[in-house]
N, C-alpha and C. Protein backbone atom coordinates (compact mmCIF):
# COMPACT_ATOMS: atom_id res chain seq x y z
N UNK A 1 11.76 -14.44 5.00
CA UNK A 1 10.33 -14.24 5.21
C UNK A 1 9.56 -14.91 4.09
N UNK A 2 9.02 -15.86 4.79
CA UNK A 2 7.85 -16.18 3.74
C UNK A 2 6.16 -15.03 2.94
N UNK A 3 6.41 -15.02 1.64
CA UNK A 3 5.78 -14.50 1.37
C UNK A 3 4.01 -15.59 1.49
N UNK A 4 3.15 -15.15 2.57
CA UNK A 4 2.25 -15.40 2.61
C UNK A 4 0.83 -14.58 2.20
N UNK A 5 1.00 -13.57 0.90
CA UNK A 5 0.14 -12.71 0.31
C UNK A 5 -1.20 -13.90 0.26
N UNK A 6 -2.15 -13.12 0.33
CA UNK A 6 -3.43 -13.60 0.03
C UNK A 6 -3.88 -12.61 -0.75
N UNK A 7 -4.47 -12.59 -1.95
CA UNK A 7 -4.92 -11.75 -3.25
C UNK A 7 -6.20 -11.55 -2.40
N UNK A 8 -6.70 -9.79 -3.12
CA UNK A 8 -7.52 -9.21 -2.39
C UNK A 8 -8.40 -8.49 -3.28
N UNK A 9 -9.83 -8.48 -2.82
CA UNK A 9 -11.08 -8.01 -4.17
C UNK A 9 -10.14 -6.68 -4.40
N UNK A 10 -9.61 -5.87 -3.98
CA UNK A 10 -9.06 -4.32 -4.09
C UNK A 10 -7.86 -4.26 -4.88
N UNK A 11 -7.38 -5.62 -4.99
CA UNK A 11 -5.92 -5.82 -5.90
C UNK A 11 -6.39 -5.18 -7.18
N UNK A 12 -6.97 -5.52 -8.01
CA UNK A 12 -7.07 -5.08 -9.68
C UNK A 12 -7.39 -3.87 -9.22
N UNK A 13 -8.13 -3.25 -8.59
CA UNK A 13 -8.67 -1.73 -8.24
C UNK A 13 -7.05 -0.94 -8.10
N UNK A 14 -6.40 -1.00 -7.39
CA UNK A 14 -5.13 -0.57 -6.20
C UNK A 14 -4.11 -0.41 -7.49
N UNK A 15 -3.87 -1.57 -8.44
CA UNK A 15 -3.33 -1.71 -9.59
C UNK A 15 -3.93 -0.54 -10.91
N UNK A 16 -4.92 -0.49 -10.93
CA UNK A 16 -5.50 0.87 -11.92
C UNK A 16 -4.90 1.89 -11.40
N UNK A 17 -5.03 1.72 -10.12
CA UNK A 17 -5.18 3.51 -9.75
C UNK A 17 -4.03 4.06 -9.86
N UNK A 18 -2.91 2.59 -9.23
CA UNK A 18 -1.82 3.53 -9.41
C UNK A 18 -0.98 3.90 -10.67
N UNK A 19 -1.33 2.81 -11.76
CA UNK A 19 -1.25 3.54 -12.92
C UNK A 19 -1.60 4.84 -13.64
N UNK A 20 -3.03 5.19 -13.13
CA UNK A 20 -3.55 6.44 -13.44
C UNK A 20 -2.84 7.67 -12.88
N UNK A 21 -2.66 7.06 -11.09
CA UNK A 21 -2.64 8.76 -10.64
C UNK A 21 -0.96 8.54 -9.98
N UNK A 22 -0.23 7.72 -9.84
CA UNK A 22 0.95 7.27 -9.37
C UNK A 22 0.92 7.12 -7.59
N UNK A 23 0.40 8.13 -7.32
CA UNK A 23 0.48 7.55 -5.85
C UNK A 23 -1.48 7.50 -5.36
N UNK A 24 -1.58 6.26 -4.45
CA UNK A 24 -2.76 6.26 -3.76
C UNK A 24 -2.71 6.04 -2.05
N UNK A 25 -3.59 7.07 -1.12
CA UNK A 25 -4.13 6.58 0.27
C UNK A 25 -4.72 5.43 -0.08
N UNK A 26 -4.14 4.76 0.62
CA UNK A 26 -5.29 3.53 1.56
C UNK A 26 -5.15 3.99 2.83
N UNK A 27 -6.62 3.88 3.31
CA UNK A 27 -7.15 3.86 4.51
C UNK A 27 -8.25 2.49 5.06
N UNK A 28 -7.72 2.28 6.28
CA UNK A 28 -9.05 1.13 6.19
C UNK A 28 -8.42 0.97 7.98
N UNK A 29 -9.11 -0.18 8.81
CA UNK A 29 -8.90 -0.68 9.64
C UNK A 29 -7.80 -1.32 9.77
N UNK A 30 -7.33 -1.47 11.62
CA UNK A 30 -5.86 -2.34 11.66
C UNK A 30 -6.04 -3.69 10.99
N UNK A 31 -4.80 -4.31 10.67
CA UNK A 31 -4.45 -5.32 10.47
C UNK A 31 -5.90 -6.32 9.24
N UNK A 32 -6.14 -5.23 8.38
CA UNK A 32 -7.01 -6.03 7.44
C UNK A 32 -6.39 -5.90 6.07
N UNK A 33 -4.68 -5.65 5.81
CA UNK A 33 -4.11 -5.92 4.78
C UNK A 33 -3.79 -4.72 3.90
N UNK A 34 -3.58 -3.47 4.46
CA UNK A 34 -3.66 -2.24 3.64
C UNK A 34 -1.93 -2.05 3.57
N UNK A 35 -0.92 -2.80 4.20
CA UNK A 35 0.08 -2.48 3.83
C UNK A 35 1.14 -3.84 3.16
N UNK A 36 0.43 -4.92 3.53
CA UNK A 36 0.50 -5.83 2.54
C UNK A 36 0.19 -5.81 0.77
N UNK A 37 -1.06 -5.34 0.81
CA UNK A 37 -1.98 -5.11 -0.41
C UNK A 37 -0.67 -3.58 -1.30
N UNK A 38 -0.59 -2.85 -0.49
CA UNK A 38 0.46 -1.61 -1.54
C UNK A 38 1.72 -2.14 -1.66
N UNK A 39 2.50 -2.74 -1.05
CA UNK A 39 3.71 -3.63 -1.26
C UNK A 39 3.65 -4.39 -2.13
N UNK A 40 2.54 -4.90 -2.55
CA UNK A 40 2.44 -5.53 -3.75
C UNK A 40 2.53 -5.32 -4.97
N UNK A 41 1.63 -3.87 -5.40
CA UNK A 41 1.42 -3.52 -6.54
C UNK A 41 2.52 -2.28 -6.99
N UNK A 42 2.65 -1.52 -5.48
CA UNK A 42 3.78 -0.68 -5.95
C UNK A 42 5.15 -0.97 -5.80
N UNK A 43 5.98 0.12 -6.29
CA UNK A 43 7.77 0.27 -6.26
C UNK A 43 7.99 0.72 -4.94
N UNK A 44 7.07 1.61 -4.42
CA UNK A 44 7.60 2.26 -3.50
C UNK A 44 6.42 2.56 -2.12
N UNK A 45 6.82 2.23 -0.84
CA UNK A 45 5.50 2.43 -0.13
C UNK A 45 6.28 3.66 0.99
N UNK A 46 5.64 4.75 1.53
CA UNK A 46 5.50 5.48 2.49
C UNK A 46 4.42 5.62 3.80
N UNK A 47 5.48 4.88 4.93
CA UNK A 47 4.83 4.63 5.91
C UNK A 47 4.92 5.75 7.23
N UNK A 48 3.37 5.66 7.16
CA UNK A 48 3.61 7.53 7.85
C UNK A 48 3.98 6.99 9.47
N UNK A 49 4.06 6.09 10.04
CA UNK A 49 4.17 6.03 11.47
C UNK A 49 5.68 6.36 11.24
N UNK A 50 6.57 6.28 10.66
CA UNK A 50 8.14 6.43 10.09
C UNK A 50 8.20 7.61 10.34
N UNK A 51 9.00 8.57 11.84
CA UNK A 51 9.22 9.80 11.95
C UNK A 51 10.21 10.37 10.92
N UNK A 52 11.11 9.62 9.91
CA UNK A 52 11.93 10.15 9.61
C UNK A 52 10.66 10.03 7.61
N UNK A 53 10.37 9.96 7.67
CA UNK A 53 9.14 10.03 6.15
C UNK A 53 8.18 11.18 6.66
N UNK A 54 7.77 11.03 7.78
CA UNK A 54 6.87 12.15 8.06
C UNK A 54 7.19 13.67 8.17
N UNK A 55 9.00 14.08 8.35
CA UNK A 55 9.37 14.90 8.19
C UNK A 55 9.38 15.35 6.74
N UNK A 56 10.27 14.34 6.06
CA UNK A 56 10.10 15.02 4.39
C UNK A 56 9.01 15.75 3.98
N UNK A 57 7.65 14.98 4.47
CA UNK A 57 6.51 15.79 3.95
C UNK A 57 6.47 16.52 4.16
């Protein structure tokens, strides 16, 4: 897979936060980069459509 990231005004933001608080929601509209954009900055992403993640919680 080619990595085709496009850097996003919310990158440096997304990057604070999760230093501060370790985990952050993003919420936003389909397909405008909200699970691209956390794959980036974090170690670890939790994707709630994933029945088997949505149980743990």
């Amino acid at each position: 897979m080619i990595n085709d990231y496009l850097p996003r005004i919310a990158d440096r933001v997304l990057g604070e936060l999760i230093k501060s608080s370790g985990a952050v929601l993003i919420e936003g509209p389909k397909w405008c980069g909200k699970t691209s954009t956390a794959k980036q900055k974090s170690k670890s992403v939790l994707l709630m459509q994933d029945p088997i993640s949505v149980m743990i919680i």
